[in-house]
Protein backbone atom coordinates (compact mmCIF):
# COMPACT_ATOMS: atom_id res chain seq x y z
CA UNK A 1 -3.04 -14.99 16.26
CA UNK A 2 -3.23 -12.44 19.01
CA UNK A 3 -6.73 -10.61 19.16
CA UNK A 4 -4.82 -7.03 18.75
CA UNK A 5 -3.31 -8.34 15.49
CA UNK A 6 -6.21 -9.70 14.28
CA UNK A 7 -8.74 -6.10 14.80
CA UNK A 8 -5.53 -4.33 13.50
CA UNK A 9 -5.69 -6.08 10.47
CA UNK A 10 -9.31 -5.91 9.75
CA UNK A 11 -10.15 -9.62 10.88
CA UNK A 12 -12.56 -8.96 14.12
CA UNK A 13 -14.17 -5.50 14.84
CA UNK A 14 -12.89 -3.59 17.72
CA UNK A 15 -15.21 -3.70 20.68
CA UNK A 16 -13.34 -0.19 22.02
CA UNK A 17 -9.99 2.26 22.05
CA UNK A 18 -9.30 2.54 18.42
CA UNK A 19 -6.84 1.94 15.65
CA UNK A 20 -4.80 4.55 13.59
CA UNK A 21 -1.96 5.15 11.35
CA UNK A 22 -0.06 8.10 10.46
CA UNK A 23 -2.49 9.68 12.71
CA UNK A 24 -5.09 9.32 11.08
CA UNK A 25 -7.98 7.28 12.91
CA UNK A 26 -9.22 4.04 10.60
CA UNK A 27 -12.71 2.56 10.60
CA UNK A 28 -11.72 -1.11 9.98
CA UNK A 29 -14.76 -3.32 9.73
CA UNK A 30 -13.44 -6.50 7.19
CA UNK A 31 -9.54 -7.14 5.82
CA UNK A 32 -10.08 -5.29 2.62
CA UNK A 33 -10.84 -1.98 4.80
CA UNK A 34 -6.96 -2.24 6.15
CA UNK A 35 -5.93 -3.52 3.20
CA UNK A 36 -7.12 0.05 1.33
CA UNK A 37 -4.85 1.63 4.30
CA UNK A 38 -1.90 -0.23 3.41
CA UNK A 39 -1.93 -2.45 6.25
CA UNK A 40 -1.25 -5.88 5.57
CA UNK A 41 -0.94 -9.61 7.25
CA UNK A 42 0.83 -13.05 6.84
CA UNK A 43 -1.03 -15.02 9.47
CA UNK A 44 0.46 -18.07 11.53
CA UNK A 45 -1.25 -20.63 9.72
CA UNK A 46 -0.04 -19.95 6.63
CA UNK A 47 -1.53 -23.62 4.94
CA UNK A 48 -5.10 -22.59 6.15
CA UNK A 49 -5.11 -18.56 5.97
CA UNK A 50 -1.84 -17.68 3.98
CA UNK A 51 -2.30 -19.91 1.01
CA UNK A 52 -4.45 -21.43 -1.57
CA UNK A 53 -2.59 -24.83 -1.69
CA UNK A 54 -4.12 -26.07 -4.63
CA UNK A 55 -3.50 -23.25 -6.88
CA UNK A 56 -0.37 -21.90 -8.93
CA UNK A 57 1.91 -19.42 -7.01
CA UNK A 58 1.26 -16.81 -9.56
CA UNK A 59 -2.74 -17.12 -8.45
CA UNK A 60 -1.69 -17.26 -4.74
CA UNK A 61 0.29 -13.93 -5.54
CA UNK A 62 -2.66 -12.61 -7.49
CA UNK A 63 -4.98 -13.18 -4.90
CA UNK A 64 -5.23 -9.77 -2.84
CA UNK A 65 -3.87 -7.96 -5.77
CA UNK A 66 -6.24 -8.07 -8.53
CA UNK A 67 -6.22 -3.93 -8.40
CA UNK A 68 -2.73 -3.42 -9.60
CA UNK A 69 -2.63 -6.18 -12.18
CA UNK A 70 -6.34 -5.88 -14.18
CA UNK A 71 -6.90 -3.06 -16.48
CA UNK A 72 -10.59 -2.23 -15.30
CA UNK A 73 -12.21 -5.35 -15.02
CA UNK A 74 -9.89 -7.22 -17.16
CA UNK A 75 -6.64 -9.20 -15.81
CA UNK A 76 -4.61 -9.99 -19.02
CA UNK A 77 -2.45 -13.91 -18.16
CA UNK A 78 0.48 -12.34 -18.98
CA UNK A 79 0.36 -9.21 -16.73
CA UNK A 80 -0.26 -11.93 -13.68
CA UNK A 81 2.51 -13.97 -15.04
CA UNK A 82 4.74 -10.46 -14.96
CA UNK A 83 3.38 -9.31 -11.59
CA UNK A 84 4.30 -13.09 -10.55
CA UNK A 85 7.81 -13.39 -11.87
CA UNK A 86 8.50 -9.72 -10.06
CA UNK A 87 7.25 -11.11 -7.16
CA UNK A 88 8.68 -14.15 -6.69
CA UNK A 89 12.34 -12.46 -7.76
CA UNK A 90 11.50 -9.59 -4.93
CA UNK A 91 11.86 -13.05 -2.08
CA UNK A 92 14.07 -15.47 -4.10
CA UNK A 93 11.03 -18.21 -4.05
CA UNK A 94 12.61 -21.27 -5.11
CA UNK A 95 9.63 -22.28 -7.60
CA UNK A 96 8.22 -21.44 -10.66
CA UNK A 97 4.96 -19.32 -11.52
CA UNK A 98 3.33 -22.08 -12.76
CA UNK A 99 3.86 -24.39 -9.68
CA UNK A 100 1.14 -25.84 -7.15
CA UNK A 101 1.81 -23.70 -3.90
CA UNK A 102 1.38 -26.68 -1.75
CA UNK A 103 4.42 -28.63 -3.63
CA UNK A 104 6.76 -25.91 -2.42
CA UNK A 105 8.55 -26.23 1.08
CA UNK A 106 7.41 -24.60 4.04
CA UNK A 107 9.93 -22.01 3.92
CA UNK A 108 9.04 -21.15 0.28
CA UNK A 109 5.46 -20.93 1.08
CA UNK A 110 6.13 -18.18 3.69
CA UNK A 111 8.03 -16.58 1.28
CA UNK A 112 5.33 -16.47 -1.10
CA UNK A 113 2.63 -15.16 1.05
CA UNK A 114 5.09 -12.25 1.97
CA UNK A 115 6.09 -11.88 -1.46
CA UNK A 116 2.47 -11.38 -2.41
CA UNK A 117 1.94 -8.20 0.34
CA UNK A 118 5.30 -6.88 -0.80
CA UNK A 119 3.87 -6.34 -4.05
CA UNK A 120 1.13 -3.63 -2.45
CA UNK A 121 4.03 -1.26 -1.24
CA UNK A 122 2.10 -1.48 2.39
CA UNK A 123 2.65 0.94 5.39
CA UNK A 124 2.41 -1.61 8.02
CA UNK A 125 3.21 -5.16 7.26
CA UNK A 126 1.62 -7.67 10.61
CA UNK A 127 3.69 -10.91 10.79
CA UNK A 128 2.74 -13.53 12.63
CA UNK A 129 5.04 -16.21 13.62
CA UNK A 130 6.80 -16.06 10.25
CA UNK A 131 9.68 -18.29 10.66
CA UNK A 132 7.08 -21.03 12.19
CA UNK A 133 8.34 -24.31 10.40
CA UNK A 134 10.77 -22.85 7.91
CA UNK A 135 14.16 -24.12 7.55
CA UNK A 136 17.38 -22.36 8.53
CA UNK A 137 18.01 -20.82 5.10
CA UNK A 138 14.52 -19.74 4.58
CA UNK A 139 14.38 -18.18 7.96
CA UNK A 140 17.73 -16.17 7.18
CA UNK A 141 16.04 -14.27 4.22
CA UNK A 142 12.88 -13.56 5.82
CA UNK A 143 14.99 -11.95 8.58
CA UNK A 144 16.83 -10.33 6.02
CA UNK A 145 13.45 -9.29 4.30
CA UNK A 146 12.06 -7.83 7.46
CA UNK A 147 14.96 -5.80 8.50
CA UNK A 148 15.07 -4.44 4.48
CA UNK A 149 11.35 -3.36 5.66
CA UNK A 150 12.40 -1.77 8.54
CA UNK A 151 15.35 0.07 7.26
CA UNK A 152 13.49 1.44 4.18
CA UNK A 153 10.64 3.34 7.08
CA UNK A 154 8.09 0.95 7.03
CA UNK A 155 6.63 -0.13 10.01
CA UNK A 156 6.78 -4.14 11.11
CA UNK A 157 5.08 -5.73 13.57
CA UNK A 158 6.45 -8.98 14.24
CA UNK A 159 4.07 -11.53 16.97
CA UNK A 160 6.50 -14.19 18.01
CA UNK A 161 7.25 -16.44 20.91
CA UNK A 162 10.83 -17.26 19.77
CA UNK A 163 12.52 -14.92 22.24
CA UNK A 164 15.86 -14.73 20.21
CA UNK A 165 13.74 -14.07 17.00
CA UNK A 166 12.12 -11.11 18.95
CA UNK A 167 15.33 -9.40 20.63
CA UNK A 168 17.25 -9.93 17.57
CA UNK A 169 14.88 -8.39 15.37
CA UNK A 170 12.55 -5.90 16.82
CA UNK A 171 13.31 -1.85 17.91
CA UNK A 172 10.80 -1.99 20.80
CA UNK A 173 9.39 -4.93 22.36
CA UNK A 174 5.88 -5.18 23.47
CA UNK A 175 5.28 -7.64 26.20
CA UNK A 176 1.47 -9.07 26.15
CA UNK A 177 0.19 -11.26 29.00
CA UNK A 178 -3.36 -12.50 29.39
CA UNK A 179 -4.35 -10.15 26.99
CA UNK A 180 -2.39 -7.33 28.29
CA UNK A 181 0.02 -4.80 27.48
CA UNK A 182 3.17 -5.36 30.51
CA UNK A 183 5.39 -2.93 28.76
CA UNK A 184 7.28 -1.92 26.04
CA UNK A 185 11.42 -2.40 25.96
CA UNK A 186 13.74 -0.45 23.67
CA UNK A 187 16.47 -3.04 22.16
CA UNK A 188 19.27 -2.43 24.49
CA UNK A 189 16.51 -3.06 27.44
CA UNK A 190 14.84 -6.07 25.74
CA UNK A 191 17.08 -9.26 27.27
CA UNK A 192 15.30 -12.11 28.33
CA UNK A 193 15.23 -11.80 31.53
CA UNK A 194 13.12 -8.33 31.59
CA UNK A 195 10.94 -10.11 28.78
CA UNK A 196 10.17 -13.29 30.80
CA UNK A 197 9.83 -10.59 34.04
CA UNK A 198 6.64 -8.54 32.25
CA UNK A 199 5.70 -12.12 31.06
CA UNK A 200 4.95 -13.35 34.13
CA UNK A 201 3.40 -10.48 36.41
């Protein structure tokens, strides 16, 4: 995961410059901080950061959202099993509440994780690599679920190295090299060739 994604999202502290939304500097010193600004992340690795493997999908989509299901304190089974189910619909996962997350296939897994920052409503969603190891249909709705995102005025950040993935998807295009910013393309400027040009300087 880049290092800018990673302070964005709350994971490392920034050491300087700074990090705002809507204007509005943040003071972002552990995930939960960006999480209360509605920013939000599905990391590369979804197995080892995006996923409790061993648990239900309906814990997995609980997980990080214990504030808008629980009552106080108090998380009732069948408001999970509710906020689950809406969830779940919201990506088409191919699996039932109940299910083992790590039974699923990798594209359903993605889909989970995404489903379960969907659910917060966020105002910047920070996706990392996420058609990494998904198969063709899976890959088709989260492309579909990220230009939905787009469309509706959210903002999306999308880190990938697929170069079709990025020009097909993105409005601008960042170009980061050695931990550098080599400039940022509108879509009709983004083609390969200026990509792989910034890449390389």
């Amino acid at each position: 995961m880049p290092p800018a994604a990673r302070i964005i999202a709350g994971v490392d502290a920034l050491s300087s410059g700074e990090v705002s939304l809507d204007g509005r500097p943040l003071k972002l010193t552990q995930p939960q901080d960006a999480m209360n600004a509605g920013i939000v992340l599905v990391p590369e690795d979804r197995k080892a950061q995006g996923l409790l493997l061993k648990q239900t999908i309906e814990n997995n989509i609980a997980v990080g959202n214990f504030d808008l299901i629980g009552r106080g304190s108090w998380i009732r089974p069948k408001d999970k099993r509710a906020f689950a189910e809406k969830a779940i619909a919201s990506m088409g996962v191919k699996g039932r509440p109940e299910q083992l997350a790590g039974r699923l296939s990798g594209g359903n897994q993605q889909k989970v994780v995404i489903a379960k920052w969907l659910a917060r409503d966020p105002k910047l969603f920070i996706m990392d690599e996420p058609t990494r190891g998904v198969d063709v249909g899976a890959r088709a709705q989260i492309y579909e679920a990220i230009a939905s995102l787009a469309k509706s005025g959210m903002a999306v950040i999308v880190v990938s190295s697929d170069l079709d993935e990025v020009i097909g998807l993105s409005h601008r295009v960042m170009v980061l090299s050695r931990g550098r910013n080599r400039g940022i393309l509108a879509r009709g400027d983004a083609t390969h060739v200026a990509i792989m040009e910034r890449a390389t300087t």
